[in-house]
C-alpha atoms as a PDB file:
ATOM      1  CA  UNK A   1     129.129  93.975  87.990  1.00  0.00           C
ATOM      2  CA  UNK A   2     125.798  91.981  89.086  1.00  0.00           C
ATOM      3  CA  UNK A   3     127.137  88.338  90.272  1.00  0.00           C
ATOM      4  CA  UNK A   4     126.016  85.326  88.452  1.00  0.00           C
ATOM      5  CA  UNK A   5     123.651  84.392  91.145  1.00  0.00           C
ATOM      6  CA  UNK A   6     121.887  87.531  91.066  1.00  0.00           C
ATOM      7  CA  UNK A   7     121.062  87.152  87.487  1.00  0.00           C
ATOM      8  CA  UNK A   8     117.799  86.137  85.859  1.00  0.00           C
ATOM      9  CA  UNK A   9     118.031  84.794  82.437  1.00  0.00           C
ATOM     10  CA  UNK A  10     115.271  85.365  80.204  1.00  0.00           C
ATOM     11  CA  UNK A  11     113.977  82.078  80.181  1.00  0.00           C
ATOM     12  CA  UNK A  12     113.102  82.174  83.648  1.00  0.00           C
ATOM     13  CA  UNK A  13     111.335  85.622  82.999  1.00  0.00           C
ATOM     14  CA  UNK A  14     109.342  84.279  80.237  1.00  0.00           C
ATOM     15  CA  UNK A  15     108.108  81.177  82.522  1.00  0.00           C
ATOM     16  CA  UNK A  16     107.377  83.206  85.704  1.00  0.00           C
ATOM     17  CA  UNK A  17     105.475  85.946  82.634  1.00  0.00           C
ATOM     18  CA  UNK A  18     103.376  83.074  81.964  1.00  0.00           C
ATOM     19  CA  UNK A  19     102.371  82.296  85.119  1.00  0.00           C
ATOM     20  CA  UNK A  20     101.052  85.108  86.057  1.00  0.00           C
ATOM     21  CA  UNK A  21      99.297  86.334  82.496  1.00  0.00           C
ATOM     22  CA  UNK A  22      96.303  84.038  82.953  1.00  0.00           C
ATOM     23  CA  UNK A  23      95.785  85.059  86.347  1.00  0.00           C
ATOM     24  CA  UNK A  24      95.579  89.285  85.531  1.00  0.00           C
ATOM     25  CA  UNK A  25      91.763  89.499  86.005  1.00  0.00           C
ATOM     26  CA  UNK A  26      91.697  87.710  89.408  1.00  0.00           C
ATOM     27  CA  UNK A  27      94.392  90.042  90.423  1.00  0.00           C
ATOM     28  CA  UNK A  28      92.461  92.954  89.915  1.00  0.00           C
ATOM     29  CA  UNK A  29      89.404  91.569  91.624  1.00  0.00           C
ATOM     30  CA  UNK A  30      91.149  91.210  94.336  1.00  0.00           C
ATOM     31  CA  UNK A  31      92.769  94.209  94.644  1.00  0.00           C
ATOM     32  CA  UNK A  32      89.343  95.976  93.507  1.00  0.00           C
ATOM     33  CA  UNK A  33      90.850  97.936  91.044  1.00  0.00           C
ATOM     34  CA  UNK A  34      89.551  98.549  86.985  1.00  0.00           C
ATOM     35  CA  UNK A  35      92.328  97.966  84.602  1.00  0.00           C
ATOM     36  CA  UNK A  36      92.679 101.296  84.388  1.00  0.00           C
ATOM     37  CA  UNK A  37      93.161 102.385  87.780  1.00  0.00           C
ATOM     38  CA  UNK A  38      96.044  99.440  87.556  1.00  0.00           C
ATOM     39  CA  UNK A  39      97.667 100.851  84.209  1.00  0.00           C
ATOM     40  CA  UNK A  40      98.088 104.153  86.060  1.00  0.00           C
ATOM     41  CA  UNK A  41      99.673 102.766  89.309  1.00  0.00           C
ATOM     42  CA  UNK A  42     102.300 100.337  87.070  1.00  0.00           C
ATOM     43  CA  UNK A  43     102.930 103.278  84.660  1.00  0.00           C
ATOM     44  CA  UNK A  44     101.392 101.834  81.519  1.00  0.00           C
ATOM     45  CA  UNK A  45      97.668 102.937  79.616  1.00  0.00           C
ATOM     46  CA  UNK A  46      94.915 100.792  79.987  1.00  0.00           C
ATOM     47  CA  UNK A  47      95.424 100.142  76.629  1.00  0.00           C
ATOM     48  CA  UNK A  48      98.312  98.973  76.930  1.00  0.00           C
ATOM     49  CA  UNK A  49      97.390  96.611  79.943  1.00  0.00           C
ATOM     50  CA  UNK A  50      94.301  95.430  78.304  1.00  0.00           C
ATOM     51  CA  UNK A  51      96.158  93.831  75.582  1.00  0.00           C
ATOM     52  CA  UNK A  52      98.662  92.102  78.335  1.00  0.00           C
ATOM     53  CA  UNK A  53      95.715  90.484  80.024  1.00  0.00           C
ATOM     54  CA  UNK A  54      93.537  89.787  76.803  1.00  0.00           C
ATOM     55  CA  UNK A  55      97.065  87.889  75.346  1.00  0.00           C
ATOM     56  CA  UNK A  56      97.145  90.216  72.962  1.00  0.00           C
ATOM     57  CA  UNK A  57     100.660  91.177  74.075  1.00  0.00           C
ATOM     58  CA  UNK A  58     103.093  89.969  76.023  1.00  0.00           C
ATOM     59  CA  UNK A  59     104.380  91.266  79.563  1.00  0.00           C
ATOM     60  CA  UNK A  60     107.184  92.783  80.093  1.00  0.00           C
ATOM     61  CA  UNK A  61     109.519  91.867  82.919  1.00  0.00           C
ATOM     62  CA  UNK A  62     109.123  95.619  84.337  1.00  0.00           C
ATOM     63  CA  UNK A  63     105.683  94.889  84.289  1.00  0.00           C
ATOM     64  CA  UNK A  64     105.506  91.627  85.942  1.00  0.00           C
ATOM     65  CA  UNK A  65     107.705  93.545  88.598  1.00  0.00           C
ATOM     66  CA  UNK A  66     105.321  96.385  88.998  1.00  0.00           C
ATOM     67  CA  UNK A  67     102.356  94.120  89.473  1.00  0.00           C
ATOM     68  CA  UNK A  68     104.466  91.715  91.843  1.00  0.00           C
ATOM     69  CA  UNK A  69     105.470  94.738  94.066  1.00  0.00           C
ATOM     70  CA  UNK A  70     101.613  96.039  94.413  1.00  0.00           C
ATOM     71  CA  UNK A  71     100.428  92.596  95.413  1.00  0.00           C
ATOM     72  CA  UNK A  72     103.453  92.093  98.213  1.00  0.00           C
ATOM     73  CA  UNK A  73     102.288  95.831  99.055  1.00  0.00           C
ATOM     74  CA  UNK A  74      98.263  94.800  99.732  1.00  0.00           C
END
């Protein structure tokens, strides 16, 4: 059983989501990767990831995760 304090609600995923949606394409700049060479190290296609940063669709919390975890790791 996760305590109450560990848990994130969805509303605070969707906020955090937001924030960093607009922000996709600087993210790869800095890292100096193409989107597809970021797809493949989150575990999504480039399709896929194009239509996250486009706002075509919308992140999901994995991804946000994924994309968190490669910035803390650069």
């Amino acid at each position: 059983m996760v305590r109450e304090k560990w848990t994130i609600d969805d509303t605070y995923k969707k906020e955090y989501i937001n924030k960093l949606s607009p922000k996709l394409s600087a993210i790869r700049t800095v890292l100096d990767v193409s989107q597809d060479e970021l797809a493949h190290i989150i575990g999504i296609t480039r399709q896929t990831y194009n239509a996250i940063e486009t706002g075509r669709k919308e992140m999901s919390w994995s991804t946000y995760l994924a994309i968190i975890a490669i910035l803390f790791a650069n």
